[in-house]
C-alpha atoms as a PDB file:
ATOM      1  CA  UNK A   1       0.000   0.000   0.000  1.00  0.00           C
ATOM      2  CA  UNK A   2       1.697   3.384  -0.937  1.00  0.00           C
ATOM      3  CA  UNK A   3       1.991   6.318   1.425  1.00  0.00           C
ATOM      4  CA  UNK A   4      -0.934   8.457  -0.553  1.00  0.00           C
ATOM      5  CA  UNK A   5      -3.664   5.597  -0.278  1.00  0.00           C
ATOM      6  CA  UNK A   6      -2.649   5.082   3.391  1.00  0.00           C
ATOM      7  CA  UNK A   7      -2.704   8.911   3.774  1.00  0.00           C
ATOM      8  CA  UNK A   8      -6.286   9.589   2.058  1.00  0.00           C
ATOM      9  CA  UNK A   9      -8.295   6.818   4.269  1.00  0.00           C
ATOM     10  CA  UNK A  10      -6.403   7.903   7.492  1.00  0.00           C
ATOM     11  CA  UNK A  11      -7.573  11.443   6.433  1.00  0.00           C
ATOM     12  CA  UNK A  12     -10.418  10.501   5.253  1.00  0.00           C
ATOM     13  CA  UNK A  13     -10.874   8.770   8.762  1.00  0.00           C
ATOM     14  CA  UNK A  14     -10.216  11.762  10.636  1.00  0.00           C
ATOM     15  CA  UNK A  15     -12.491  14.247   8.637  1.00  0.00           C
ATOM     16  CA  UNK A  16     -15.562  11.835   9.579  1.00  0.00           C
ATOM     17  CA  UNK A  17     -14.756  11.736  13.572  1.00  0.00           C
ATOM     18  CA  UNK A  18     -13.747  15.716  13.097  1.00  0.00           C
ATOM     19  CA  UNK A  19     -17.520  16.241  11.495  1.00  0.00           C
ATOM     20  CA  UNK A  20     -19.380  13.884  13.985  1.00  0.00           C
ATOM     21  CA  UNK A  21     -16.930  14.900  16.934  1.00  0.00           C
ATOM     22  CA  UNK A  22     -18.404  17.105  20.256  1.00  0.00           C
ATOM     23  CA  UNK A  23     -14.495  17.331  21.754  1.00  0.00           C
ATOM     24  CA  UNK A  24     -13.257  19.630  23.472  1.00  0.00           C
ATOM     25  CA  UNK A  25      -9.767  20.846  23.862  1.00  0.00           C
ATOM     26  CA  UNK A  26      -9.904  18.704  27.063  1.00  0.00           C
ATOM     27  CA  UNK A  27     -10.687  15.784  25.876  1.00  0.00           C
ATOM     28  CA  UNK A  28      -8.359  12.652  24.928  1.00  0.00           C
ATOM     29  CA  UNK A  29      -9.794  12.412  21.753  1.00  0.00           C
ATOM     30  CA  UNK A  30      -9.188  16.015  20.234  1.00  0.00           C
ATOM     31  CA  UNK A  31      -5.477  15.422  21.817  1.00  0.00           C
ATOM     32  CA  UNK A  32      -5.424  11.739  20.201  1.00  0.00           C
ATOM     33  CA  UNK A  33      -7.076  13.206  16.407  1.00  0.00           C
ATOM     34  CA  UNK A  34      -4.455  15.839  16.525  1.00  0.00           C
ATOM     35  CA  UNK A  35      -1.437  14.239  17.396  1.00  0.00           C
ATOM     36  CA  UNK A  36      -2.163  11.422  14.930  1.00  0.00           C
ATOM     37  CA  UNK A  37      -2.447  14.232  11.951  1.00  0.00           C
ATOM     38  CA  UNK A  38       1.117  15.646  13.243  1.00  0.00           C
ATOM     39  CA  UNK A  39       2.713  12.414  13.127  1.00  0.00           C
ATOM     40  CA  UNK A  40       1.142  11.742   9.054  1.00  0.00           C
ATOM     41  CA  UNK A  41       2.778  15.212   8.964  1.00  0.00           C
ATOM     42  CA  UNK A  42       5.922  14.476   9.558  1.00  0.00           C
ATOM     43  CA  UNK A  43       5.938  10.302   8.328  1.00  0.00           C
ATOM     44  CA  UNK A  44       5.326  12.344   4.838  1.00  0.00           C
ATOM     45  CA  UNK A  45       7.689  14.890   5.373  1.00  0.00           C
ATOM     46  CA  UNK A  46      10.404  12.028   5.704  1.00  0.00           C
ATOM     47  CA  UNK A  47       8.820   9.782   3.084  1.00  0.00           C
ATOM     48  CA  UNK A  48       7.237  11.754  -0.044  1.00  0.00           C
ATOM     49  CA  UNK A  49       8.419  14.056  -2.615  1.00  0.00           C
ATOM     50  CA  UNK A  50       8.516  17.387  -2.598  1.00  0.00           C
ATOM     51  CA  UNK A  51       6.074  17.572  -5.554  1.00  0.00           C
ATOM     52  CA  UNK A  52       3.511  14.868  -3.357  1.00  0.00           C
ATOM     53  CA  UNK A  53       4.813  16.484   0.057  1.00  0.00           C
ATOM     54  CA  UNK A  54       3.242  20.079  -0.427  1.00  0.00           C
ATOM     55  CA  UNK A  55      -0.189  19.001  -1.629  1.00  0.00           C
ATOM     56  CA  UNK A  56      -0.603  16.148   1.176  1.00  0.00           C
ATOM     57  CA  UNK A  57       0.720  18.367   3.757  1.00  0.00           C
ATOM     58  CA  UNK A  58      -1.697  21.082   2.866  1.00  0.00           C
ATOM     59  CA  UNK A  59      -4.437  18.349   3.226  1.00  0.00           C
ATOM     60  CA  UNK A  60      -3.378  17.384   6.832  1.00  0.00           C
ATOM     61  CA  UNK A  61      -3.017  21.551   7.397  1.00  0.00           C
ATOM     62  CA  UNK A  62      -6.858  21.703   6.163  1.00  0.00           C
ATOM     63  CA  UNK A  63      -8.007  19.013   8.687  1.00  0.00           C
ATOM     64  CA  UNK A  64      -6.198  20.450  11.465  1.00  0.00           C
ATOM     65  CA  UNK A  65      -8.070  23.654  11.073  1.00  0.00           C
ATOM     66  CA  UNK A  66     -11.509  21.994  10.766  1.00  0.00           C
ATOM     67  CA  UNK A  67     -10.285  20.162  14.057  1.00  0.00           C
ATOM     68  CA  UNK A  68      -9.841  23.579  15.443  1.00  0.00           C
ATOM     69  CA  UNK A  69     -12.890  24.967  14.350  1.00  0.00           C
ATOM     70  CA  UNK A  70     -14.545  21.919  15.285  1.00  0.00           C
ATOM     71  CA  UNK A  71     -13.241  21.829  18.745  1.00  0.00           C
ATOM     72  CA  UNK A  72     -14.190  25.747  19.145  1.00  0.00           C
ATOM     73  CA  UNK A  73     -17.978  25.594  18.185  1.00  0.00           C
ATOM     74  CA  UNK A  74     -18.005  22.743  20.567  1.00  0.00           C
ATOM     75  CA  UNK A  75     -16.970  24.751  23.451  1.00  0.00           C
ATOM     76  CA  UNK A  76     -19.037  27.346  22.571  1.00  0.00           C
ATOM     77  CA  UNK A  77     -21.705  25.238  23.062  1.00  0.00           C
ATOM     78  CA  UNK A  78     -21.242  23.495  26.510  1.00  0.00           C
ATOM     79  CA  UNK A  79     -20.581  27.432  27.795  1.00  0.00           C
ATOM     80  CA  UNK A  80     -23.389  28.458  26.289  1.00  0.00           C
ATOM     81  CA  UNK A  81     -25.469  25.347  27.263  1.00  0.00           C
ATOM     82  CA  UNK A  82     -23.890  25.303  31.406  1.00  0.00           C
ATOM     83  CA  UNK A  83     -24.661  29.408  31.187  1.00  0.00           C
ATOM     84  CA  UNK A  84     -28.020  29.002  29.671  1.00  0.00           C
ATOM     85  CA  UNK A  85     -30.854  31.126  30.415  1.00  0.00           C
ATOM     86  CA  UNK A  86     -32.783  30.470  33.410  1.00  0.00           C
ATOM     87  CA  UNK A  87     -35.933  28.068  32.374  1.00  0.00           C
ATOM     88  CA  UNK A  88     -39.103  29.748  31.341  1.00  0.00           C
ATOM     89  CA  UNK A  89     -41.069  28.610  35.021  1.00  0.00           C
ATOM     90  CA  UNK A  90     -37.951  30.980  36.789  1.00  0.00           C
ATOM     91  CA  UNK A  91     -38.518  33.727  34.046  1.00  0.00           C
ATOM     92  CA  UNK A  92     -42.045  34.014  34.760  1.00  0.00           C
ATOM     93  CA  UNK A  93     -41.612  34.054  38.779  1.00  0.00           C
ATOM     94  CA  UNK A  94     -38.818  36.409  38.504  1.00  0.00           C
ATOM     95  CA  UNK A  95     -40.776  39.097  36.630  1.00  0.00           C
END
C-alpha cells in the first residue's frame, strides 16, 4: 500500500470523527485526532516528494483547522449550554 492511499483513508478517517466529533480541547480524543495528523505530517515529510509532500501536507493543514474549528464551536456550546438562560417557570416568577 503506498503512502498516498494510506494517507487519504487515514484522512479521510479523521475528517468523519472531526464532522461527527463534540471534543473539546480537554478531551483525549481532540489530543489523540491531533497528534495522529502531526505524526502523518511528519511520516510524509520524511517519506514523499517534494512535488507529493506540499499538496498532502496542505491536506493534513486543512483538517487540522476543521479540528480547530470543530473543537471551538463545541466549546461554545457546553458554555453556552452550562450558562443558559434560566428556564421559562424561573422567568415568569422572577418578573
Amino acid at each position: 500500500m503506498s503512502i498516498g492511499v494510506e494517507l487519504a483513508a487515514l484522512l479521510s478517517s479523521c475528517e468523519r470523527n472531526i464532522l461527527q466529533s463534540t471534543y473539546t480541547k480537554a478531551d483525549f480524543s481532540y489530543h489523540n485526532i491531533k497528534q495522529s495528523l502531526h505524526n502523518m505530517w511528519a511520516k510524509i515529510y520524511v517519506l514523499e516528494a517534494s512535488e507529493q509532500r506540499s499538496s498532502s501536507i496542505k491536506k493534513i493543514h486543512e483538517c487540522l483547522e476543521k479540528l480547530e474549528k470543530r473543537v471551538a464551536e463545541n466549546e461554545q456550546k457546553k458554555y453556552s449550554s452550562y450558562y443558559a438562560r434560566a428556564p421559562e417557570r424561573d422567568r415568569v416568577t422572577q418578573s
